[in-house]
Protein backbone atom coordinates (compact mmCIF):
# COMPACT_ATOMS: atom_id res chain seq x y z
CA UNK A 1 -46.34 36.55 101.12
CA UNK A 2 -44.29 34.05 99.19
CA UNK A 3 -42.59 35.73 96.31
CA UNK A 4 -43.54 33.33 93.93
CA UNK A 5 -47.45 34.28 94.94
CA UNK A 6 -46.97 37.63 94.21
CA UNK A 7 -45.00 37.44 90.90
CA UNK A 8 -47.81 36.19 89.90
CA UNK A 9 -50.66 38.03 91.14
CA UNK A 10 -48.52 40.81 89.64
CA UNK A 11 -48.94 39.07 86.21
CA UNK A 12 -52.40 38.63 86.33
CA UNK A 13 -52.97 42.29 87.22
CA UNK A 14 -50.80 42.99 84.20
CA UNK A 15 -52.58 40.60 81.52
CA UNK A 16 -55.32 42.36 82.88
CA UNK A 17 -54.65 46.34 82.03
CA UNK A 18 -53.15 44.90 78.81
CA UNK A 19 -56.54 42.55 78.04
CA UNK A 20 -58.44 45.70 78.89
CA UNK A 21 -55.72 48.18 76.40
CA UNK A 22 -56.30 45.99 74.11
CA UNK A 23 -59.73 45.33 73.76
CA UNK A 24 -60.49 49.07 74.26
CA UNK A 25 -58.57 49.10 70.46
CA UNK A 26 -60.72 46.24 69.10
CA UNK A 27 -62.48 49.45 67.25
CA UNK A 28 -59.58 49.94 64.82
CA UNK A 29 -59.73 45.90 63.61
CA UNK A 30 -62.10 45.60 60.29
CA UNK A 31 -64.63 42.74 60.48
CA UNK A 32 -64.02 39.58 58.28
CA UNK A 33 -66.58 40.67 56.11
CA UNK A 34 -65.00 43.92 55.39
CA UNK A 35 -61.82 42.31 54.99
CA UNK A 36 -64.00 39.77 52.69
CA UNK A 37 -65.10 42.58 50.92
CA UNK A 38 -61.71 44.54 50.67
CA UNK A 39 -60.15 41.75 48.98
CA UNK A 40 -62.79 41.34 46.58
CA UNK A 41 -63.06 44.94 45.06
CA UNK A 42 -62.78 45.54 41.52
CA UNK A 43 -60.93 47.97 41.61
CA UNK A 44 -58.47 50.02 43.90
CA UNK A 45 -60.54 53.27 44.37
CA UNK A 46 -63.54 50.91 44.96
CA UNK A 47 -61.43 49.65 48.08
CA UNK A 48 -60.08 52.83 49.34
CA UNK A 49 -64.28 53.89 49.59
CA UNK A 50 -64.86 50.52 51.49
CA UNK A 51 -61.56 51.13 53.63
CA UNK A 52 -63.12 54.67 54.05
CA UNK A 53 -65.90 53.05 55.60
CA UNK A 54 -64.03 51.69 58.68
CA UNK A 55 -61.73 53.27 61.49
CA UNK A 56 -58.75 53.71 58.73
CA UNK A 57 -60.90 56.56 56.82
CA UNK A 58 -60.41 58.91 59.33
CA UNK A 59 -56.56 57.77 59.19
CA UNK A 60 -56.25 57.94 55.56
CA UNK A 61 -58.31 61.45 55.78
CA UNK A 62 -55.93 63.21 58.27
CA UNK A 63 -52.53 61.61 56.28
CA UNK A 64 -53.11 61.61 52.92
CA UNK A 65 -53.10 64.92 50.74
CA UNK A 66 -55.45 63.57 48.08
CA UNK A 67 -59.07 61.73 48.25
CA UNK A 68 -57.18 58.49 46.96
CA UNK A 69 -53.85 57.78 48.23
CA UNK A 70 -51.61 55.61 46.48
CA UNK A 71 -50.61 52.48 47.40
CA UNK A 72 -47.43 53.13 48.87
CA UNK A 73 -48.60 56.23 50.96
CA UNK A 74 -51.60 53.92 51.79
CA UNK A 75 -48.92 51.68 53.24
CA UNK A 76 -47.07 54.59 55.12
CA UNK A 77 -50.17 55.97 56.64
CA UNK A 78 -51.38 52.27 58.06
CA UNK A 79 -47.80 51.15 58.89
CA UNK A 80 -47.43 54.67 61.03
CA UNK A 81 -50.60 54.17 62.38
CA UNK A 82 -50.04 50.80 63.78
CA UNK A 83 -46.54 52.21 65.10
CA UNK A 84 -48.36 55.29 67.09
CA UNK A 85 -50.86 52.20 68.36
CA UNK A 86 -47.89 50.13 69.44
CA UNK A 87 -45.95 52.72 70.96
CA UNK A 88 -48.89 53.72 72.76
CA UNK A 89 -49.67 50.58 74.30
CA UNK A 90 -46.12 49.55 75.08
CA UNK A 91 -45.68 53.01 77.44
CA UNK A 92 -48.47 51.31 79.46
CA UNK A 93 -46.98 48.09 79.75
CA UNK A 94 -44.28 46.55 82.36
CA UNK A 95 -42.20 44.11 82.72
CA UNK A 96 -41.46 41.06 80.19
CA UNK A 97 -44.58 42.28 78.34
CA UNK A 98 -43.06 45.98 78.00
CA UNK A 99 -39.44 44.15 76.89
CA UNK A 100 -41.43 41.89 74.34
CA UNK A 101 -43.34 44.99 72.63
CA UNK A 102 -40.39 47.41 72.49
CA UNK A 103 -38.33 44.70 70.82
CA UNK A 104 -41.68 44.29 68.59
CA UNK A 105 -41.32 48.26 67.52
CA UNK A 106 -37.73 48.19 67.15
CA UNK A 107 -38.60 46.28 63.61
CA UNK A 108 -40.51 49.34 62.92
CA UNK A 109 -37.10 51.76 63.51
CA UNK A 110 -34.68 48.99 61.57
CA UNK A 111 -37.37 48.94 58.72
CA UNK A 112 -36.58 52.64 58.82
CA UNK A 113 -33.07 52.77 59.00
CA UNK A 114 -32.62 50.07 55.71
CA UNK A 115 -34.84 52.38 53.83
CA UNK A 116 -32.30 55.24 54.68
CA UNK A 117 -29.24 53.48 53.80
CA UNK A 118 -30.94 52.40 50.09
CA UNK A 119 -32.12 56.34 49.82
CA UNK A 120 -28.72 57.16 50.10
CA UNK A 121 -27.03 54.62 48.53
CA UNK A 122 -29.07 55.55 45.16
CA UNK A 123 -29.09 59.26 45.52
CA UNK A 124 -32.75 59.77 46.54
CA UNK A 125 -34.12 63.54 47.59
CA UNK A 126 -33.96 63.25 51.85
CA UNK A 127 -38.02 63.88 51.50
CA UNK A 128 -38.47 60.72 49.19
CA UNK A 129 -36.25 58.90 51.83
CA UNK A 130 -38.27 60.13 54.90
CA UNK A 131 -41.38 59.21 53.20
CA UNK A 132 -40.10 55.57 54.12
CA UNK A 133 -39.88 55.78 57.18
CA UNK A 134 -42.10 54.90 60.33
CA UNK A 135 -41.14 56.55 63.23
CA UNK A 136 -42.57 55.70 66.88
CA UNK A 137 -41.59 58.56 68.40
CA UNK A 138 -40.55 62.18 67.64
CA UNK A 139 -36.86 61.51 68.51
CA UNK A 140 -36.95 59.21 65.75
CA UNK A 141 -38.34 61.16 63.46
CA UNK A 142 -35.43 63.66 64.39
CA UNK A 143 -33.07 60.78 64.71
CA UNK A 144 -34.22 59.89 61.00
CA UNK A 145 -33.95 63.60 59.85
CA UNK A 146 -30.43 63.42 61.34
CA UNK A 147 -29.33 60.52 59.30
CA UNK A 148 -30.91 61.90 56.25
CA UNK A 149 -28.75 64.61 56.34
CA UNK A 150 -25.57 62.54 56.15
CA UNK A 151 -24.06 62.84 52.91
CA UNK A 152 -23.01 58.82 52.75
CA UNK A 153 -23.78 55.48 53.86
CA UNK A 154 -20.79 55.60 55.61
CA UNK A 155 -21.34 59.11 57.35
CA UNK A 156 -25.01 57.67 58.13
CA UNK A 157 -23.37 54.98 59.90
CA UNK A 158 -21.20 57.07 62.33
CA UNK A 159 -24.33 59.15 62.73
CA UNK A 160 -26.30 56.07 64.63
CA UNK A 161 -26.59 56.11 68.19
């Protein structure tokens, strides 16, 4: 068969799985209405109920250590979230597809890394620093741990792989 033929029949059965991944995630997305409804709440605990309401409740249940979380560890818990959902689907994936979504999650682990280097440039506790952080994978959250511990920027540096 002509290679060109089966490049492409090869893509199709790609976009396929990944239409199929994909859609089989739809369940996380909020509706316009909710998001409609999010934006217009009066007040942030009034949103975090509606939020509640959706997929991200049992999210923000399992993360947070209070009914209410504030905004910032609302932010963690989504943007970590997303990451596990991206990681997930990119270990599925192959070819340019793969190389486009691991390029997409490496925003998530230099995110990460700038929010180390201002933790230790100002002196912050290495728990208040990690709470920054997104990892996709447990060897980043070691990785992250690791570069924590570094008692500079400049020792962080040497520390990255």
């Amino acid at each position: 068969m002509d290679r060109n033929i089966t490049m492409g029949l090869r893509s199709a059965n790609e976009y396929g799985f990944v239409n199929a991944r994909i859609r089989g995630m739809k369940s996380r997305f909020i509706s316009i209405g909710v998001y409609e409804n999010l934006l217009q709440a009066s007040s942030y605990q009034d949103f975090i109920k509606m939020l509640s309401g959706t997929y991200y409740g049992s999210v923000i249940a399992k993360h947070s250590s209070t009914a209410v979380p504030s905004p910032d560890e609302l932010a963690l818990i989504l943007s970590q979230d997303f990451a596990d959902v991206s990681t997930n689907l990119s270990r599925s994936l192959t070819g340019k597809v793969r190389i486009f979504t691991d390029n997409f999650l490496d925003m998530f682990f230099a995110e990460s890394v700038k929010s180390i280097i201002r933790g230790l440039h100002v002196g912050l506790e290495a728990d208040e620093i990690l709470r920054f952080s997104v990892p996709s994978s447990p060897a980043e959250a070691n990785l992250f741990q690791t570069l924590v511990g570094a008692s500079s920027v400049n020792k962080m540096i040497d520390l990255l792989p």
